[in-house]
N, C-alpha and C. Protein backbone atom coordinates (compact mmCIF):
# COMPACT_ATOMS: atom_id res chain seq x y z
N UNK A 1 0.83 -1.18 0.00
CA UNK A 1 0.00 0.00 0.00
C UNK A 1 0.87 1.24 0.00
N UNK A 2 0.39 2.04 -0.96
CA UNK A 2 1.16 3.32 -0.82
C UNK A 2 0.47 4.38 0.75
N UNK A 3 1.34 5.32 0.74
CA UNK A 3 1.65 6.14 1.66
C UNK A 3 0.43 7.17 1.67
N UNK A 4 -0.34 7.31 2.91
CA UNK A 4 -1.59 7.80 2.61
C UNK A 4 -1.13 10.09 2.27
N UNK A 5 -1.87 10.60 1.22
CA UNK A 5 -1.32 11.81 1.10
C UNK A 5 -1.10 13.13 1.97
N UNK A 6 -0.28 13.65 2.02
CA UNK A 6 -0.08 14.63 3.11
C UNK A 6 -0.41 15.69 2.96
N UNK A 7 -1.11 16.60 4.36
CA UNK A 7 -1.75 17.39 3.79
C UNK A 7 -1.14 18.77 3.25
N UNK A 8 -1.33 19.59 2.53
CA UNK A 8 -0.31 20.70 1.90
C UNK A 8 0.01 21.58 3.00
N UNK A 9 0.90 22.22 2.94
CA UNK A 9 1.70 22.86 3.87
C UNK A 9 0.85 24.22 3.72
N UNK A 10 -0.20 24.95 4.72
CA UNK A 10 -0.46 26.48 4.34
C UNK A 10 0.02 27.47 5.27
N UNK A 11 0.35 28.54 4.30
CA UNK A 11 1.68 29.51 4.93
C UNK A 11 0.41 30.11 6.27
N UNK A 12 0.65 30.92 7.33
CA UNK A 12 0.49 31.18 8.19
C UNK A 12 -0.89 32.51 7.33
N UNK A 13 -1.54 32.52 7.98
CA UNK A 13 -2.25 33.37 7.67
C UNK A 13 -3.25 33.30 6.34
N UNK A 14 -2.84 32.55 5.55
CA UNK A 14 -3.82 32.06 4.12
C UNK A 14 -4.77 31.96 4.20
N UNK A 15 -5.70 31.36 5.05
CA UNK A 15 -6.82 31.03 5.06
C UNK A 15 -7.46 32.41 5.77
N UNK A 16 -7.14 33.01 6.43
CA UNK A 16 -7.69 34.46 7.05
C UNK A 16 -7.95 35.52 5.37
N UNK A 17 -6.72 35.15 4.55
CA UNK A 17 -6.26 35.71 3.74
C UNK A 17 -7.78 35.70 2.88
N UNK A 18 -7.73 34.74 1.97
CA UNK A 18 -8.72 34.17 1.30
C UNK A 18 -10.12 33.96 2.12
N UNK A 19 -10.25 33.70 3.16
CA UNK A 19 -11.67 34.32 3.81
C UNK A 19 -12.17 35.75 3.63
N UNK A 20 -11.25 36.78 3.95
CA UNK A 20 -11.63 38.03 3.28
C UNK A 20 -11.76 38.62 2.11
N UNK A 21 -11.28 37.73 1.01
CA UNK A 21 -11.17 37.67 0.08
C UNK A 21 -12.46 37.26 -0.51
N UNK A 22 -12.72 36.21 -0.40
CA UNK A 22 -14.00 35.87 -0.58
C UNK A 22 -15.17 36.70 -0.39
N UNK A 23 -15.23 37.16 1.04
CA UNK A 23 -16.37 38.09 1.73
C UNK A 23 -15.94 39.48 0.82
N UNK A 24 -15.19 39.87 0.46
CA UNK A 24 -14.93 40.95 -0.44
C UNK A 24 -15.42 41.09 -1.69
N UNK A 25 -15.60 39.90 -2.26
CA UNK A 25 -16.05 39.58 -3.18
C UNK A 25 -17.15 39.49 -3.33
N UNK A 26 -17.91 38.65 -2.16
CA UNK A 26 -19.19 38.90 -2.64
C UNK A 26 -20.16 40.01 -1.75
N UNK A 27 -19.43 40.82 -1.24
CA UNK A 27 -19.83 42.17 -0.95
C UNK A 27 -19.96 43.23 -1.95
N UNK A 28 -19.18 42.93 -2.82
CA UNK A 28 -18.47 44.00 -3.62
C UNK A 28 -20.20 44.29 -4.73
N UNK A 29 -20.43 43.27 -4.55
CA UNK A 29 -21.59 43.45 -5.37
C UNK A 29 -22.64 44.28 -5.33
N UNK A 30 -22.25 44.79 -4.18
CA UNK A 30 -23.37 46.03 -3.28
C UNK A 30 -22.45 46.90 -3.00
N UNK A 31 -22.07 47.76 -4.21
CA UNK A 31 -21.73 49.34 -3.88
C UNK A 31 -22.03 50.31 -3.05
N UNK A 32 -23.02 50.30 -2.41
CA UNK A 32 -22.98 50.92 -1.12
C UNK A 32 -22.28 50.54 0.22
N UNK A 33 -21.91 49.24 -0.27
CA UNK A 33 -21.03 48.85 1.11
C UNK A 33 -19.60 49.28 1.41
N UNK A 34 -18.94 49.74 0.94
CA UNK A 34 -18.23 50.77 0.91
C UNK A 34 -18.53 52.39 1.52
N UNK A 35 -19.72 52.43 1.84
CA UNK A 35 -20.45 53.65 2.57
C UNK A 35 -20.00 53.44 4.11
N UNK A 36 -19.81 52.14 4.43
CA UNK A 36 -19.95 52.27 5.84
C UNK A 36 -18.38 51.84 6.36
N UNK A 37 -18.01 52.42 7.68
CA UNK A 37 -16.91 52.53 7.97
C UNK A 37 -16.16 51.71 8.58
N UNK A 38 -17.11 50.65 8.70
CA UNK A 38 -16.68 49.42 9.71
C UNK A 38 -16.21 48.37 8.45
N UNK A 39 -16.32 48.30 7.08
CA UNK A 39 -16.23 47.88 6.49
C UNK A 39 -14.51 48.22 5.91
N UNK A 40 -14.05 49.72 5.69
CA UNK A 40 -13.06 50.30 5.95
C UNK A 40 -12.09 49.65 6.77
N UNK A 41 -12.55 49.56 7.66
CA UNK A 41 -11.32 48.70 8.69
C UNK A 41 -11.06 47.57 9.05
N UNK A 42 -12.54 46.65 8.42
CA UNK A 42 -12.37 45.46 8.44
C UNK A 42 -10.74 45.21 7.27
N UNK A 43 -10.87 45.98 6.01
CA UNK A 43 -10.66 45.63 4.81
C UNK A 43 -9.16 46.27 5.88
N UNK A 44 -8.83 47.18 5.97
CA UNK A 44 -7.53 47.85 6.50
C UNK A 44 -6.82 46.74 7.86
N UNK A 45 -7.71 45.93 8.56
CA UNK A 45 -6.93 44.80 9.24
C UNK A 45 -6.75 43.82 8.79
N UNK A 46 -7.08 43.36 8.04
CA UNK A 46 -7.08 42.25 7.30
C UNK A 46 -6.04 42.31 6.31
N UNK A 47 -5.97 43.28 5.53
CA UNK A 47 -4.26 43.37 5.13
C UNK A 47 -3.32 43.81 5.55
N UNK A 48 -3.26 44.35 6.86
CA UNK A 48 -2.57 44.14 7.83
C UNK A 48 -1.75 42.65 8.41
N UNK A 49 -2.73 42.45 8.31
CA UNK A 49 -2.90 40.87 8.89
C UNK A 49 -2.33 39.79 8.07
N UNK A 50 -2.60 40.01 7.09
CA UNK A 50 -2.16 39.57 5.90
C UNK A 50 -0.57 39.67 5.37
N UNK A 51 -0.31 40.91 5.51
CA UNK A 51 1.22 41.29 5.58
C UNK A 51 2.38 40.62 6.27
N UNK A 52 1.57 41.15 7.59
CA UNK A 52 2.27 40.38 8.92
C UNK A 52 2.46 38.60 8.62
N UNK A 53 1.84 37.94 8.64
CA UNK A 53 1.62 36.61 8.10
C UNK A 53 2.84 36.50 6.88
N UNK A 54 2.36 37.18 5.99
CA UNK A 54 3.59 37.18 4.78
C UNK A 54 5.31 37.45 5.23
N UNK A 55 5.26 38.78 6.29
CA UNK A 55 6.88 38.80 6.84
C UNK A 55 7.51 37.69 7.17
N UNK A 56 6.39 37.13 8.28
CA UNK A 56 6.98 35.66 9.04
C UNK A 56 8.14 35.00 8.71
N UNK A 57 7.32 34.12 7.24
CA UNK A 57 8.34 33.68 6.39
C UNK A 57 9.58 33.95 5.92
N UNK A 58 9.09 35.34 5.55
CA UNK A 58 10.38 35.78 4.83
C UNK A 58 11.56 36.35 5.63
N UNK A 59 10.82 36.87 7.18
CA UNK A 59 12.05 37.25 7.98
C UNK A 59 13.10 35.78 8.40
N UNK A 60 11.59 34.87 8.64
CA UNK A 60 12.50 33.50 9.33
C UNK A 60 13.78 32.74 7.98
N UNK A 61 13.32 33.45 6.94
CA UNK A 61 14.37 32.77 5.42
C UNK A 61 15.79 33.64 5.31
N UNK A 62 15.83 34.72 5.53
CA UNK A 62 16.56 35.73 5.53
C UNK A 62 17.60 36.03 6.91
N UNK A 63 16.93 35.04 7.95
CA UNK A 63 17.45 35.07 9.34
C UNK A 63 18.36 33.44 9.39
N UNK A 64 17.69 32.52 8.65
CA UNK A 64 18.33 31.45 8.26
C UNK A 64 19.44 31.55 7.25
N UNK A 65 19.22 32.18 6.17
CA UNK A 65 20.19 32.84 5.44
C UNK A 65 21.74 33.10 5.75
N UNK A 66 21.59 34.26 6.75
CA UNK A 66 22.20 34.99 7.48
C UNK A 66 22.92 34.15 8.51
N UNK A 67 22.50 33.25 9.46
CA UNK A 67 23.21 32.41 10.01
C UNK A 67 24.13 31.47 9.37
N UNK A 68 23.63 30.90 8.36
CA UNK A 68 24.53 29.97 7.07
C UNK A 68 25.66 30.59 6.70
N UNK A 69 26.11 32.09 6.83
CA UNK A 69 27.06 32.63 6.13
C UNK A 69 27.96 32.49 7.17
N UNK A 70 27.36 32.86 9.05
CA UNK A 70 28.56 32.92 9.93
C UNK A 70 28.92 31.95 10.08
């Protein structure tokens, strides 16, 4: 029997990522939603959030990096 499949590796934050993404999407369909301000900051933490999640990686690659050379 082969080796049962593993599940994919998701970077930190992806799924927060693409949840808002989604809800963005199908908000978007109602132009007035953009009127209200709570909507504003949902959208402004969330790529926040999103960012942060994205550094992670790249600080922990660049910090690994960096040790390999000393």
């Amino acid at each position: 029997m082969g080796q049962p499949p593993r599940a994919a590796s998701v970077p930190p934050g992806h799924t927060h990522l693409r949840l808002t993404l989604s809800a963005l999407a199908e908000a978007s369909a109602d132009p007035t939603i953009w009127r209200r301000a709570d909507v504003h900051r949902v959208v402004l933490i969330s790529g926040l959030t999103a960012l942060v999640g994205a550094l992670a990686p790249i600080r922990w690659d660049l910090e690994g990096r960096a040790a390999a050379k000393s």
